[in-house]
C-alpha atoms as a PDB file:
ATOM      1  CA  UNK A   1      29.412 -77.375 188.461  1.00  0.00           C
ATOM      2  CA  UNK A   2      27.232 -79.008 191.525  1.00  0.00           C
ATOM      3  CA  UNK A   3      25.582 -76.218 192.797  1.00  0.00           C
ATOM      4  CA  UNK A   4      22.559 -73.796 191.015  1.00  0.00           C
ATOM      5  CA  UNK A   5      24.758 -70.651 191.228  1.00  0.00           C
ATOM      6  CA  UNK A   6      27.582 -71.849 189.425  1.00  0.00           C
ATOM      7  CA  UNK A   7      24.841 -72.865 186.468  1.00  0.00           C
ATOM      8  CA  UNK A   8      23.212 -69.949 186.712  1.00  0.00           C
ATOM      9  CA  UNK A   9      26.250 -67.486 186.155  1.00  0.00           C
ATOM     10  CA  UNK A  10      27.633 -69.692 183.110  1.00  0.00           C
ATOM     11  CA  UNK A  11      24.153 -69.194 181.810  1.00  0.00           C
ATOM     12  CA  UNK A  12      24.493 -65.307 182.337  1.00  0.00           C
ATOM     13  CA  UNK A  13      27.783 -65.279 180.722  1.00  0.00           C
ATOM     14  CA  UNK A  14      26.285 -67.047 178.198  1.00  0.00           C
ATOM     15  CA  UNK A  15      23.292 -64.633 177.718  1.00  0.00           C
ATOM     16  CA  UNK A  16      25.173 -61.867 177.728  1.00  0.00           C
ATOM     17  CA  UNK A  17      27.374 -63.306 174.956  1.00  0.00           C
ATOM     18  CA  UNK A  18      25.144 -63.832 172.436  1.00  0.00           C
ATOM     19  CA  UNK A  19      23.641 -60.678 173.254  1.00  0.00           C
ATOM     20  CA  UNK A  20      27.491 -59.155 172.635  1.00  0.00           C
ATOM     21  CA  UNK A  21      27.688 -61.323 169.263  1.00  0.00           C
ATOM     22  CA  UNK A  22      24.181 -59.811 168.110  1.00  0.00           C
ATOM     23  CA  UNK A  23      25.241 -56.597 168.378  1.00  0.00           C
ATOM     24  CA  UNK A  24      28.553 -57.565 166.808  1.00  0.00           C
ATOM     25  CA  UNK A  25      26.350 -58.870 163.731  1.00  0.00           C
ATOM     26  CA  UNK A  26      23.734 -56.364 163.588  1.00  0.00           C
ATOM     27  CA  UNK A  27      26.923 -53.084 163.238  1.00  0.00           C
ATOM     28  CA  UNK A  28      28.811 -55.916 160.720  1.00  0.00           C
ATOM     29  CA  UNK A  29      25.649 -56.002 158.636  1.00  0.00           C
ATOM     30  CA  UNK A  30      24.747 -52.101 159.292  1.00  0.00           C
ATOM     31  CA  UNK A  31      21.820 -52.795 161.019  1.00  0.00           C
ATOM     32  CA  UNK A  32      20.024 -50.484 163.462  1.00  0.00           C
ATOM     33  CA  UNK A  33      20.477 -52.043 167.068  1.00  0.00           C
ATOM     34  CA  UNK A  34      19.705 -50.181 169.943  1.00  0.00           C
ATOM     35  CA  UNK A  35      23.399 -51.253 171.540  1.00  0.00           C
ATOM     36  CA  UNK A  36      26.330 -50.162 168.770  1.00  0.00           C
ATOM     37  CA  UNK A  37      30.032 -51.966 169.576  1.00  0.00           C
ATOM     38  CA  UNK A  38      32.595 -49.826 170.861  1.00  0.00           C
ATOM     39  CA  UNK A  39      35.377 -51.488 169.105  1.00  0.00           C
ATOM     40  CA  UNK A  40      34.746 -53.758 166.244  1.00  0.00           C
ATOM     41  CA  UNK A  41      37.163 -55.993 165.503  1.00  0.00           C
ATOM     42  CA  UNK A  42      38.521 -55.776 169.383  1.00  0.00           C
ATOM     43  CA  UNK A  43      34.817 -56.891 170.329  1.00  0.00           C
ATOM     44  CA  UNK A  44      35.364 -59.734 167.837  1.00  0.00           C
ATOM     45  CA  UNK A  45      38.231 -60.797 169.335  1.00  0.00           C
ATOM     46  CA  UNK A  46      36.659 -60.689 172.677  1.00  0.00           C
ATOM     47  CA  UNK A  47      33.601 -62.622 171.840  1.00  0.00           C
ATOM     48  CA  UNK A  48      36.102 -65.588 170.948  1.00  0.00           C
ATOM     49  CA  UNK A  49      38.213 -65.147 174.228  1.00  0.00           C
ATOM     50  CA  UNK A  50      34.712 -65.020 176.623  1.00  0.00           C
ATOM     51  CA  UNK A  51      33.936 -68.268 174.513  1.00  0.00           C
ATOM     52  CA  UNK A  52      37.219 -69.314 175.971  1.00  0.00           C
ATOM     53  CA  UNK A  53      36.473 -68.100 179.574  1.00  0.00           C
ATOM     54  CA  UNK A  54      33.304 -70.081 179.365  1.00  0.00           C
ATOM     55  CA  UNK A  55      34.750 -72.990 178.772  1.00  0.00           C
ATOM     56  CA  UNK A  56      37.105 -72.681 181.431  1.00  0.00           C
ATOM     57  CA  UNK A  57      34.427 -71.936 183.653  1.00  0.00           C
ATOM     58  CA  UNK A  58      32.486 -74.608 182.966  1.00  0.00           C
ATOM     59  CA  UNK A  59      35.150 -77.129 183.893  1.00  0.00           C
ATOM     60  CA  UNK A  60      35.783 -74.726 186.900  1.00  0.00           C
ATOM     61  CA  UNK A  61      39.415 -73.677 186.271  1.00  0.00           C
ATOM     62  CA  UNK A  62      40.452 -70.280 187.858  1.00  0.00           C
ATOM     63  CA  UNK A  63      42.242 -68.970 184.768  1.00  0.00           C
ATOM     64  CA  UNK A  64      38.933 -68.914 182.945  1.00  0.00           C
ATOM     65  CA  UNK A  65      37.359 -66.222 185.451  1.00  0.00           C
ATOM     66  CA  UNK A  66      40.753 -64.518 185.984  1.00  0.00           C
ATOM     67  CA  UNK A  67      40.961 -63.901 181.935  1.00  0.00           C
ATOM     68  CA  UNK A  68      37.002 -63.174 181.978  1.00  0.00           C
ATOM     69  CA  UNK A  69      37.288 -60.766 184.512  1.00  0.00           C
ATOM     70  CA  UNK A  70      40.628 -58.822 182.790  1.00  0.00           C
ATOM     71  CA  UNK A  71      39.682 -58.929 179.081  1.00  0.00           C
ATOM     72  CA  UNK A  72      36.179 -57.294 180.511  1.00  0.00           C
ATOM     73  CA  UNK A  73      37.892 -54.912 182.260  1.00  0.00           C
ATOM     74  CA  UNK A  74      39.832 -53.663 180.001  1.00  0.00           C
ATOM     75  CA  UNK A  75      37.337 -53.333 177.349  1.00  0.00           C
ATOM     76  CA  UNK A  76      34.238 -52.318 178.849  1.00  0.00           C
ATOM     77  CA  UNK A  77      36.029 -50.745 182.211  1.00  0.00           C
ATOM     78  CA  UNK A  78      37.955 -48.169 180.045  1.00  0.00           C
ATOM     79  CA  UNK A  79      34.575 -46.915 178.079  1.00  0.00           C
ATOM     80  CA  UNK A  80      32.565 -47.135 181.145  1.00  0.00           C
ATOM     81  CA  UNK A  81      35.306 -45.010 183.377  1.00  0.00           C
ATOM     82  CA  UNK A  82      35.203 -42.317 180.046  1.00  0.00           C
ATOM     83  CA  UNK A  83      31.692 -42.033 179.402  1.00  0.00           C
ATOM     84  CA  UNK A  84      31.010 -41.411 183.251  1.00  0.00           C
ATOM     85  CA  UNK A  85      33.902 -38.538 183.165  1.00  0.00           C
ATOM     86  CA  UNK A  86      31.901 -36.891 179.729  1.00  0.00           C
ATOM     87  CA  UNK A  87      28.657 -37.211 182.456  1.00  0.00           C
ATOM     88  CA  UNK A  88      30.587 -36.069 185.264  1.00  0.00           C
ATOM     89  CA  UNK A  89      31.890 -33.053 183.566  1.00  0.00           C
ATOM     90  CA  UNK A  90      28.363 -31.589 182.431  1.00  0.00           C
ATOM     91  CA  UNK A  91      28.572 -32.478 178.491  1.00  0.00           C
ATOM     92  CA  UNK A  92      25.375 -33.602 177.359  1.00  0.00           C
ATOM     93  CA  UNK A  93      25.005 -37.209 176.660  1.00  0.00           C
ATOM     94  CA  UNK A  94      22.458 -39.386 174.550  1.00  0.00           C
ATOM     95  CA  UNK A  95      20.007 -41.907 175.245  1.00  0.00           C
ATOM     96  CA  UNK A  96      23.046 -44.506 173.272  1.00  0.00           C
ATOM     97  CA  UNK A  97      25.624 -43.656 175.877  1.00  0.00           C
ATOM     98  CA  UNK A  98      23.168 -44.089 179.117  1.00  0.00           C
ATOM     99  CA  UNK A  99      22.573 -47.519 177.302  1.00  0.00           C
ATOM    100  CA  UNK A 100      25.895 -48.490 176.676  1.00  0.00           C
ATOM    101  CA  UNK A 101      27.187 -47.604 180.625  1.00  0.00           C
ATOM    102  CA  UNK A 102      24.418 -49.707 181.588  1.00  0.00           C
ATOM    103  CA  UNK A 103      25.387 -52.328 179.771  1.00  0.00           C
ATOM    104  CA  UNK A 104      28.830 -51.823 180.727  1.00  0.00           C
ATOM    105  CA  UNK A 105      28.284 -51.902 184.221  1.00  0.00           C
ATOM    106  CA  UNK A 106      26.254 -55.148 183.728  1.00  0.00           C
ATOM    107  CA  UNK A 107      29.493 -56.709 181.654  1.00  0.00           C
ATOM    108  CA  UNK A 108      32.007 -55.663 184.930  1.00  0.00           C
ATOM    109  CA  UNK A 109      29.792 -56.772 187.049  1.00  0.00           C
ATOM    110  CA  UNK A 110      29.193 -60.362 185.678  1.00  0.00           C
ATOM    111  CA  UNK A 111      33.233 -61.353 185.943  1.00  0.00           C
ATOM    112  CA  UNK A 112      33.189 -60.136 189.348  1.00  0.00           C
ATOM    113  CA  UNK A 113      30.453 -62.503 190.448  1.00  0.00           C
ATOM    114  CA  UNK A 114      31.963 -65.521 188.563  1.00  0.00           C
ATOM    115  CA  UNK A 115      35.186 -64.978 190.247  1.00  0.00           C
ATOM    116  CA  UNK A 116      33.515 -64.647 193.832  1.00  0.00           C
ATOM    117  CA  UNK A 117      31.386 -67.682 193.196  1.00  0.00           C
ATOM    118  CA  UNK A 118      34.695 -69.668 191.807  1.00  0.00           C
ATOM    119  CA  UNK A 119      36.678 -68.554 195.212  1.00  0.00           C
ATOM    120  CA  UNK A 120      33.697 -69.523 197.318  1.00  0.00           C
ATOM    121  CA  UNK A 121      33.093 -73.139 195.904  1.00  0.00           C
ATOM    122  CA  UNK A 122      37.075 -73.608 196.089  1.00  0.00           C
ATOM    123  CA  UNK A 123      36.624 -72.996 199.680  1.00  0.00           C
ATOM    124  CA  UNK A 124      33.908 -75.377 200.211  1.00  0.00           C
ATOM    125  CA  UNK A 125      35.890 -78.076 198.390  1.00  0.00           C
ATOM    126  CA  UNK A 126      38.960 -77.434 200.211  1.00  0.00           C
ATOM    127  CA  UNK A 127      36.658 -77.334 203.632  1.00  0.00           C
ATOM    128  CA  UNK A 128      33.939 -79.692 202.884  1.00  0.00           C
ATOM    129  CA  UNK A 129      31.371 -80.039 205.943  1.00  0.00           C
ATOM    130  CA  UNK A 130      29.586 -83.432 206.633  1.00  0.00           C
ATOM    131  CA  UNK A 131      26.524 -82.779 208.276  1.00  0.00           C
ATOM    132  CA  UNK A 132      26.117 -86.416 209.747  1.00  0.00           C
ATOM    133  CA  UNK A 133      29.743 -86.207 211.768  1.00  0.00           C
ATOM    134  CA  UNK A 134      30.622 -82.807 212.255  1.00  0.00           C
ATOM    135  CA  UNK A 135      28.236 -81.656 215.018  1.00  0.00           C
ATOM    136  CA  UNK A 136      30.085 -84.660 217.118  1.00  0.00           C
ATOM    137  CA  UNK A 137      33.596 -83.169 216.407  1.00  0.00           C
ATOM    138  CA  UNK A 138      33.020 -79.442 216.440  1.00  0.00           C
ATOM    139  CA  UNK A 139      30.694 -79.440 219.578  1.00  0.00           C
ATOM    140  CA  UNK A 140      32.933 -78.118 222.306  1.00  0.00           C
ATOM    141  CA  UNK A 141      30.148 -78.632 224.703  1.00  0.00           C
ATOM    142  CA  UNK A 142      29.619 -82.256 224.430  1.00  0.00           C
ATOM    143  CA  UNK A 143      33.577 -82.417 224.674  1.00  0.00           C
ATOM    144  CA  UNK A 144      33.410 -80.788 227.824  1.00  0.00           C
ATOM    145  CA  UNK A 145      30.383 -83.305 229.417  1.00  0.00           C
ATOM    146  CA  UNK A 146      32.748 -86.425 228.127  1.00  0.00           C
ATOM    147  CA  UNK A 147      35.546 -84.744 229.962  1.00  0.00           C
ATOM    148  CA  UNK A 148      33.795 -84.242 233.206  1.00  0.00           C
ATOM    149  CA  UNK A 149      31.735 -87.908 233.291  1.00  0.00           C
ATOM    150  CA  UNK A 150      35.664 -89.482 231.801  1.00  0.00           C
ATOM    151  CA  UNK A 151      36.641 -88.026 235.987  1.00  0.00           C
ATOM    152  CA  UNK A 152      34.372 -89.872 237.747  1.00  0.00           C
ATOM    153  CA  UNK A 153      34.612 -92.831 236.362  1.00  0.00           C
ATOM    154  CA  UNK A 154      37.332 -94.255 238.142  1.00  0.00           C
ATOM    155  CA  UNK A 155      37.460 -98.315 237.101  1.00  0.00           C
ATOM    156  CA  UNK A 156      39.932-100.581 239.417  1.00  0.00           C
ATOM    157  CA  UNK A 157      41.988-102.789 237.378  1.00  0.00           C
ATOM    158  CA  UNK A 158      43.300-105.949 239.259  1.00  0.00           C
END
């Protein structure tokens, strides 16, 4: 967790959960939300497994955006492909379902991200760069001048 992005997703994910556990609340309670669950009890369970996730995240372990980015998919990939194929096929839709695939598309696209930024900051561990030594070794041109001057120097040893 050194760099801004990685703080700023976990603070998305975290966002968007307690938005996800309002709306949870507010359909346990009977409330009028403008964002209804699509499951209840299986958006229960997955408010306790993204808790999970985030955890994992936070202490950067790949399962934790691998299980993110599957549990999301599964729930909010299947009601986002169905909803776009009652769209698709001319049925008329309300302002509640326009709502809910935005929100959907928000909830596959945030897992996605996390696991790109998780792949990308494993790469620059496993590669670090050191500004201060690596111009010397990965300037082929100053290589070549150290080559050329190393001819002409010709020293006599007795």
């Amino acid at each position: 967790m050194k760099s801004f992005s990685s703080w700023m997703i976990l603070m998305l994910m975290a966002i968007f959960w307690i938005l996800r556990v309002i709306v949870a609340v507010t359909d346990g309670m009977s409330v009028e939300f403008f964002l209804q669950p699509l499951d209840q009890t299986v958006e229960i369970v997955l408010l306790f497994v993204t808790l999970f996730c985030m955890i994992l995240v936070y202490k950067r372990k790949m399962l934790g955006a691998l299980l993110y980015l599957v549990s999301y998919g599964l729930y909010f990939g299947v009601y986002l492909y169905n909803n776009i194929m009652v769209i698709i096929s001319g049925e008329t839709a309300s302002q509640n379902i326009y709502l809910n695939i935005m929100v959907s598309i928000v909830a596959m696209i945030l897992p996605i991200v996390t696991l790109i930024e998780m792949l990308v900051e494993k790469n620059h561990e496993a590669h670090p760069i050191n500004k201060e030594t690596d111009w010397f070794y990965t300037n082929k041109e100053y290589e070549r001048k150290l080559d050329e001057r190393a001819d002409k120097n010709q020293y006599r040893t007795l």
